[in-house]
Protein backbone atom coordinates (compact mmCIF):
# COMPACT_ATOMS: atom_id res chain seq x y z
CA UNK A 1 84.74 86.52 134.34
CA UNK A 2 81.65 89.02 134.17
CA UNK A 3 84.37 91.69 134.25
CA UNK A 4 86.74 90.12 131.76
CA UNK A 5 83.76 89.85 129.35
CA UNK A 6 82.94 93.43 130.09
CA UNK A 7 86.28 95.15 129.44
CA UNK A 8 86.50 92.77 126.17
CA UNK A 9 82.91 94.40 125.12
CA UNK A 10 83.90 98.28 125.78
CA UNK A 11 87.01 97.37 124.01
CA UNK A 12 85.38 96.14 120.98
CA UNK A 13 82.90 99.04 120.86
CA UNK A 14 85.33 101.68 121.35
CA UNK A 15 87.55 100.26 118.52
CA UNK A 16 84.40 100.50 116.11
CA UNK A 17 83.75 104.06 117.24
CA UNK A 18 87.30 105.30 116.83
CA UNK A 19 87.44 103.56 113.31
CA UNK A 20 84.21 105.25 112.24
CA UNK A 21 85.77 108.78 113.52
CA UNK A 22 89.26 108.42 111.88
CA UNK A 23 87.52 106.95 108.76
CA UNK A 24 84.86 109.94 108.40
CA UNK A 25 87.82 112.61 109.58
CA UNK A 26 90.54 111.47 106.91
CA UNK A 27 88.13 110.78 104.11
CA UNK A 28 87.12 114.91 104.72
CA UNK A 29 90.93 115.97 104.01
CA UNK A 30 91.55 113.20 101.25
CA UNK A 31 88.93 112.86 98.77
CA UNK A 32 91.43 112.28 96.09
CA UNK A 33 92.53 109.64 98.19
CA UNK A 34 89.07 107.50 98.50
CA UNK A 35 88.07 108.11 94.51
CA UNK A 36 92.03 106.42 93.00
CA UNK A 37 91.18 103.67 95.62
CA UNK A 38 87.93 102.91 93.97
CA UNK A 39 89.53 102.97 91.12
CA UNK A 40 92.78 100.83 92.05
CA UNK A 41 91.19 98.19 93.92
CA UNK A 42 89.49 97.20 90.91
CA UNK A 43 92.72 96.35 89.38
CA UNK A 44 94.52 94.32 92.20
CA UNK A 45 94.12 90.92 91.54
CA UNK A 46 94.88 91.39 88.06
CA UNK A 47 98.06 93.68 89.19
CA UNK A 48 99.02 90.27 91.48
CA UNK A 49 98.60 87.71 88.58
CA UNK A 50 101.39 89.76 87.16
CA UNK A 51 103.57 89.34 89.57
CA UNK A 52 102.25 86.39 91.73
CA UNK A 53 105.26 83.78 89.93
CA UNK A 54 107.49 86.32 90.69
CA UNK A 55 108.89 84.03 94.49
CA UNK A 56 112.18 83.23 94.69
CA UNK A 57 111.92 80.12 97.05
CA UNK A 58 115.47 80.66 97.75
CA UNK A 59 114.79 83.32 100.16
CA UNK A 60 111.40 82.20 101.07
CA UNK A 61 111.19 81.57 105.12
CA UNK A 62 108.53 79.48 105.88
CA UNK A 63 106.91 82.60 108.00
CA UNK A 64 107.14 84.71 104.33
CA UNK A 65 105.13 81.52 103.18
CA UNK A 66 102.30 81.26 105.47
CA UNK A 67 102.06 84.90 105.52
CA UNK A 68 101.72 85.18 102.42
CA UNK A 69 99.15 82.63 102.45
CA UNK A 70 96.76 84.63 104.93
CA UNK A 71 96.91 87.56 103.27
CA UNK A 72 95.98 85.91 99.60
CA UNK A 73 92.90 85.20 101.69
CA UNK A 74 92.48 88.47 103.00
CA UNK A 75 92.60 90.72 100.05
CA UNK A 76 92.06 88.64 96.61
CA UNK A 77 89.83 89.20 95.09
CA UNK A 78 89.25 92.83 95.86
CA UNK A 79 90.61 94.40 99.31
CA UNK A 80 88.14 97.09 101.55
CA UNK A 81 89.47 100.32 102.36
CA UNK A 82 89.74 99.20 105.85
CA UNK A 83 92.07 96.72 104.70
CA UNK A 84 94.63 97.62 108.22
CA UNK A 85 92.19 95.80 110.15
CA UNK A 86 92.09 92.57 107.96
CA UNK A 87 93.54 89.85 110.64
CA UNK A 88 96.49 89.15 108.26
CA UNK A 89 97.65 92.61 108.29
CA UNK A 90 96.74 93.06 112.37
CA UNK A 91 99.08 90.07 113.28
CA UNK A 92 102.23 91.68 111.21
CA UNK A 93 102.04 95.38 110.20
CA UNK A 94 99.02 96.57 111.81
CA UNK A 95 97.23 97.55 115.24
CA UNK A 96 93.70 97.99 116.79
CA UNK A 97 95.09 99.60 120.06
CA UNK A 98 93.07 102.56 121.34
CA UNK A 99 95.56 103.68 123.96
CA UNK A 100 98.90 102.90 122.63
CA UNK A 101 102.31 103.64 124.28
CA UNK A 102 104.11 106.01 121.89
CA UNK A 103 105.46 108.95 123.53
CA UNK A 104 108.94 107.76 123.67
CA UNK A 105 108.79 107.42 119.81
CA UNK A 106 107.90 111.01 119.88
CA UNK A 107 110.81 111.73 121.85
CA UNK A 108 113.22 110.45 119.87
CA UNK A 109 111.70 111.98 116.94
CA UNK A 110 111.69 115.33 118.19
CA UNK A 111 115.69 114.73 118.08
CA UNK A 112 115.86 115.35 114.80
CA UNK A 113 112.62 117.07 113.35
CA UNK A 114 111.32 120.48 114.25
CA UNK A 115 107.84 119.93 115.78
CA UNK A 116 105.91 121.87 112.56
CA UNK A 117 107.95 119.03 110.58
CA UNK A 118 106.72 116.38 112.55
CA UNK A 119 103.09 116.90 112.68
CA UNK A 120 103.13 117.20 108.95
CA UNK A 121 105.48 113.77 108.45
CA UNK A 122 102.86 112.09 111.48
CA UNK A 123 99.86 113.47 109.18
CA UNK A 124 98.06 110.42 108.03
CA UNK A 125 96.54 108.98 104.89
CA UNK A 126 92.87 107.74 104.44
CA UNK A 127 94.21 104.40 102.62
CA UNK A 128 93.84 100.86 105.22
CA UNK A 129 91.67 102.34 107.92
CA UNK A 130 94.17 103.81 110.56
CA UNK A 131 92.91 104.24 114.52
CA UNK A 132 93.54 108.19 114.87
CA UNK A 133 95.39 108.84 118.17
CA UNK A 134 92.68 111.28 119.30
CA UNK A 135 95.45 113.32 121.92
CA UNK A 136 97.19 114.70 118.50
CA UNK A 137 93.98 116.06 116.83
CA UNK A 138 94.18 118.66 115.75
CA UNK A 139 97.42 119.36 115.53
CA UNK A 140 98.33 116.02 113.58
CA UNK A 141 95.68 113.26 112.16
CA UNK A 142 97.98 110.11 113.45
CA UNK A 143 98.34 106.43 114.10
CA UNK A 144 101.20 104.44 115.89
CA UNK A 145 101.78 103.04 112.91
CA UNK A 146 102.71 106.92 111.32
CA UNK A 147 104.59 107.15 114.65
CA UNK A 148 106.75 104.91 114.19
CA UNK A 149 107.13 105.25 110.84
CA UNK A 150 108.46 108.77 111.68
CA UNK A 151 110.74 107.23 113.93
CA UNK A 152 112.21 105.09 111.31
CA UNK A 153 112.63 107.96 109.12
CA UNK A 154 114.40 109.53 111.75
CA UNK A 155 117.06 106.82 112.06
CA UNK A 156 117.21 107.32 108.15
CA UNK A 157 118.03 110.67 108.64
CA UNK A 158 120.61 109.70 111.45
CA UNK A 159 122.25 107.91 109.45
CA UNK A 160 123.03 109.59 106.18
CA UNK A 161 123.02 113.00 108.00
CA UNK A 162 119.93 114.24 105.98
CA UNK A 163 117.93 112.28 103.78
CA UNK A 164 117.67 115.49 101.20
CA UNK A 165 121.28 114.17 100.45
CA UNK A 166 120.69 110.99 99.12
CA UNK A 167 118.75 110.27 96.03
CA UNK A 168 118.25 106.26 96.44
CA UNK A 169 116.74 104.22 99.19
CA UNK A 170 116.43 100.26 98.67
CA UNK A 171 114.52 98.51 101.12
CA UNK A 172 114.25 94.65 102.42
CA UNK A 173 110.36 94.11 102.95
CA UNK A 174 108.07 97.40 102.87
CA UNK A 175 105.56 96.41 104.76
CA UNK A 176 102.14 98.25 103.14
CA UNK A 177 104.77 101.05 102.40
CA UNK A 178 104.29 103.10 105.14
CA UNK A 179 108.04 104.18 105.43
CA UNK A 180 108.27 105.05 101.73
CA UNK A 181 105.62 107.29 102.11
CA UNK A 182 106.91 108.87 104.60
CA UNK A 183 110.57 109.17 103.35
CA UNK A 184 109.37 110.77 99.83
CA UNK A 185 107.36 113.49 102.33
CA UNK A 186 111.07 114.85 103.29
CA UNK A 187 112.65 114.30 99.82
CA UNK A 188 109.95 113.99 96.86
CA UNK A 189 112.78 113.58 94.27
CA UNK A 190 114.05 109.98 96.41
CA UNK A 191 114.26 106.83 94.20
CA UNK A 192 112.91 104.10 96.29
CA UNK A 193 113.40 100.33 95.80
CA UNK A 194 110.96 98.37 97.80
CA UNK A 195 111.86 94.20 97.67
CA UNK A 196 109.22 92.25 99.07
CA UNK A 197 107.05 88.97 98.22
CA UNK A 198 104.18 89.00 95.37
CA UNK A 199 101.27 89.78 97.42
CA UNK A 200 102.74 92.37 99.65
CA UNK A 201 104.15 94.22 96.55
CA UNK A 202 100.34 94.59 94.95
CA UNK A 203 99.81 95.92 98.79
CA UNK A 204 102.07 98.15 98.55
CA UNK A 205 101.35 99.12 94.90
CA UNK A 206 97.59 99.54 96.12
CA UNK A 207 98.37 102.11 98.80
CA UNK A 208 101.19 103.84 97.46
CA UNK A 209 99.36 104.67 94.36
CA UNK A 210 96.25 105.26 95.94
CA UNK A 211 97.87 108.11 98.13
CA UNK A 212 100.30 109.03 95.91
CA UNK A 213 98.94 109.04 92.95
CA UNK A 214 99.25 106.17 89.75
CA UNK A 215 101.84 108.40 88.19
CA UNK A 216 104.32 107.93 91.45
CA UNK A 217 104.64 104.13 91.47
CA UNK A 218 106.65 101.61 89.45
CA UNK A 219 105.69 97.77 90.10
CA UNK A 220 107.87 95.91 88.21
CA UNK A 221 106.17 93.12 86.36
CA UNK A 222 109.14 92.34 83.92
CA UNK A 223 112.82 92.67 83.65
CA UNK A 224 112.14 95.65 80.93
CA UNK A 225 110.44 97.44 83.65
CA UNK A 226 113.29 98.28 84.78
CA UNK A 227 113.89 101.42 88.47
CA UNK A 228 112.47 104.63 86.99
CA UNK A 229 114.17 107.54 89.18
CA UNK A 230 112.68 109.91 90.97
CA UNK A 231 109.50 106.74 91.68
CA UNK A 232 108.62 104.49 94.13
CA UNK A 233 110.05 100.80 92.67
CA UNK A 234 108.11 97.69 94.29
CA UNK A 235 110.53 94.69 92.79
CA UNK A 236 108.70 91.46 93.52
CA UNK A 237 111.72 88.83 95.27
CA UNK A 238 111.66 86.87 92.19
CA UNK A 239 113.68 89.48 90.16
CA UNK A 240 116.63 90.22 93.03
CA UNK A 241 118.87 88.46 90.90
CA UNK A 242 118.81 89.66 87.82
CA UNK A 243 118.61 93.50 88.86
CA UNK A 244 121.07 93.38 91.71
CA UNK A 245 122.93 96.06 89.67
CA UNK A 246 120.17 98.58 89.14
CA UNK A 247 119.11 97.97 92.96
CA UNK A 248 122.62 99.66 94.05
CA UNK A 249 121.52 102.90 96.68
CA UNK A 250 122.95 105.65 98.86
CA UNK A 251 120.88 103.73 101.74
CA UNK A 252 119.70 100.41 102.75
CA UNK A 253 116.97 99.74 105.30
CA UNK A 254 115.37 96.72 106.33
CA UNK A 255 112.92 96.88 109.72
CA UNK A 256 112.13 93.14 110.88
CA UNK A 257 112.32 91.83 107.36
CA UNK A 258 116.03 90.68 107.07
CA UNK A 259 116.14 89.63 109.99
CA UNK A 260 112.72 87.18 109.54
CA UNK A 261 114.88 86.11 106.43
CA UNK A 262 116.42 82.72 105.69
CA UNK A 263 120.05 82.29 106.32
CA UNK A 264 120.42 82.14 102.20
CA UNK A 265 118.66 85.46 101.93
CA UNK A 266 120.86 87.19 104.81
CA UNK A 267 123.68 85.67 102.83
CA UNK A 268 122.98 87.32 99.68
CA UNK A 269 122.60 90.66 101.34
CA UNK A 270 125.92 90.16 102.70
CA UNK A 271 127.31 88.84 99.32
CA UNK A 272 125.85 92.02 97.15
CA UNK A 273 126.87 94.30 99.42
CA UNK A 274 123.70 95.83 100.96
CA UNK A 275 123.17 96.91 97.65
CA UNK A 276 126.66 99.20 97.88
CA UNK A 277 124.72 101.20 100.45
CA UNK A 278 127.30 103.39 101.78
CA UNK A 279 124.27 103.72 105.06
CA UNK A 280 121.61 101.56 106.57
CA UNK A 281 119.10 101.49 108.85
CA UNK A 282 118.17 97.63 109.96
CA UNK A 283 115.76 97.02 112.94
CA UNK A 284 116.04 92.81 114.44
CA UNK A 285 114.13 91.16 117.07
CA UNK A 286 115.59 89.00 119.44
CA UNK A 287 116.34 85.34 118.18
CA UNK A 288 113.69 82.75 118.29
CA UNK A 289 112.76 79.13 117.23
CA UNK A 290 110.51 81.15 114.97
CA UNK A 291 113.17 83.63 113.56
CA UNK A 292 116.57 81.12 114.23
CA UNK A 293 118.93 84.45 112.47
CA UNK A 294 117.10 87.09 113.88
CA UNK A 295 120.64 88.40 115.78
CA UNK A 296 123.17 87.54 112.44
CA UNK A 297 122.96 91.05 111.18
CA UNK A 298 125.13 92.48 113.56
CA UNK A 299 127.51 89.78 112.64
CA UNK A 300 127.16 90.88 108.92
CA UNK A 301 128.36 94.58 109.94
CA UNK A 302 131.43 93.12 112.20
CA UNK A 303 132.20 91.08 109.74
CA UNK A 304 132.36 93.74 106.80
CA UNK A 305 134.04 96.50 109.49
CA UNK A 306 131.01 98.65 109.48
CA UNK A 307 131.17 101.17 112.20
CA UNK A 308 127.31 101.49 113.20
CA UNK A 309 125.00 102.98 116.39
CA UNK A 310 122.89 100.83 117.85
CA UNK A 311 119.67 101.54 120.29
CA UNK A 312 116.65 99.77 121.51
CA UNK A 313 113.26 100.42 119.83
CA UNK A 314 111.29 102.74 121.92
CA UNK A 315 108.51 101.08 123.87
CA UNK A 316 109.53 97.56 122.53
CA UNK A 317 112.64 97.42 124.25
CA UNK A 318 113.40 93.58 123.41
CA UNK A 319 113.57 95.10 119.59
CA UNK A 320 117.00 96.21 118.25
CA UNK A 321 118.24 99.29 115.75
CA UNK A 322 121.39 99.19 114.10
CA UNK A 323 122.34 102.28 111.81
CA UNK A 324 125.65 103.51 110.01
């Protein structure tokens, strides 16, 4: 027990000290970064009123619900920087590992990206808090989180046989927008869709904007909003519907979120098309009482004559990738 409680307690201290370090490290290299959150932060809950009626309870699993309820608590009214290491965000889309596994991640990535690429794609933002890995410095200021991000990007590229070739990306859940970041690194000219519920759309908007500047982010708050090319587009779920048309991309990509989708929301995927996506990139865990249509998405592809790949996720082998 004495032991227990003692590897608990260097645990907990070391996590602290590596959050300082990354903190103090990636504010040095993004300034810019740390004075548009001051500045944005200030603005989210009024950002989320906006948008907050924006549900469609039509696709709303009753994981997106409770979810969505924790992380309401977390961040209104005003987030932290650290906002990664709110206990919302570390059960879902977030870690706090020190050590994690990730070398087979860099494996695969090194498959398709030069290594000067990949430090420069791994490179991470100041926005959230992020544990550095400390084995990259200096090469690369990186998380798992980047890493794997990276590795989705790489099944992006996979797929449509460069990502410089395609000009719009829709995606099913975002996440804090980790992947579009990453994706409009390799192609800055990308329009990209992000779908995703109220509060993890002002997320989204929050970080995106605050690394990439006000300028590069479109959250749609009405149907006159409209996709403005060449921008990042968070669409709240609410408006699916009504802009299925303008939503139409060269790729669709959904990592854990269609697949944590209710059978009506995997329906209308299937029913729209993807979007027309002519590629996609969709990551599924195993099914569970939890996620009861985790595994349909390979059905969707049979069904629809899609020839696609399909791999295990590195490290998390009981996670599956499916890309055409």
């Amino acid at each position: 027990m004495v032991k227990k409680i003692s590897r608990r307690l260097r645990r907990i201290i070391m996590t602290y000290y590596i959050k300082i370090i990354s903190f103090r490290l990636l504010k040095k290299i993004n300034q810019e970064q740390f004075y548009l959150f001051k500045i944005n932060k200030i603005d989210f809950y009024k950002q989320y009123k906006s948008i907050a009626s924006r549900i469609d309870s039509d696709f709303l699993h009753e994981t997106w619900g409770e979810f969505s309820v924790s992380l309401e608590k977390d961040f209104l009214p005003t987030p932290k920087i650290s906002f990664f290491h709110y206990k919302s965000m570390l059960k879902t889309m977030t870690g706090d590992d020190c050590y994690p596994k990730y070398q087979e991640f860099i494996d695969k990535i090194l498959k398709v990206y030069q290594e000067d690429e990949m430090y420069d794609l791994l490179t991470e933002d100041l926005i959230g808090g992020i544990m550095i890995i400390k084995e990259f410095e200096p090469a690369s200021l990186t998380s798992l989180g980047r890493i794997v991000h990276v590795y989705q990007a790489s099944l992006c590229e996979n797929a449509t046989n460069g990502i410089k070739n395609i000009s719009t990306i829709t995606e099913w859940g975002g996440g804090f927008g980790g992947l579009a970041r990453v994706l409009k690194k390799v192609n800055s000219n990308l329009t990209y869709n992000i779908i995703d519920i109220p509060i993890v759309c002002t997320i989204q908007w929050l970080y995106l904007s605050s690394v990439l500047g006000n300028d590069a982010v479109n959250l749609v708050a009405s149907i006159s909003d409209g996709i403005v090319p060449g921008k990042i587009n968070i669409i709240p779920i609410g408006f699916v519907k009504e802009m299925r048309n303008e939503l139409s991309c060269d790729l669709f990509v959904s990592a854990w979120a269609l697949s944590e989708s209710n059978i009506d929301a995997q329906k209308y995927i299937d029913h729209v098309n993807m979007f027309n996506a002519t590629h996609g990139v969709l990551i599924h865990q195993h099914l569970s009482n939890r996620h009861p249509y985790a595994e349909n998405l390979k059905a969707i592809l049979i069904k629809k004559d899609i020839k696609y790949c399909t791999e295990n996720v590195p490290v998390w082998n009981t996670e599956r990738v499916l890309y055409w």
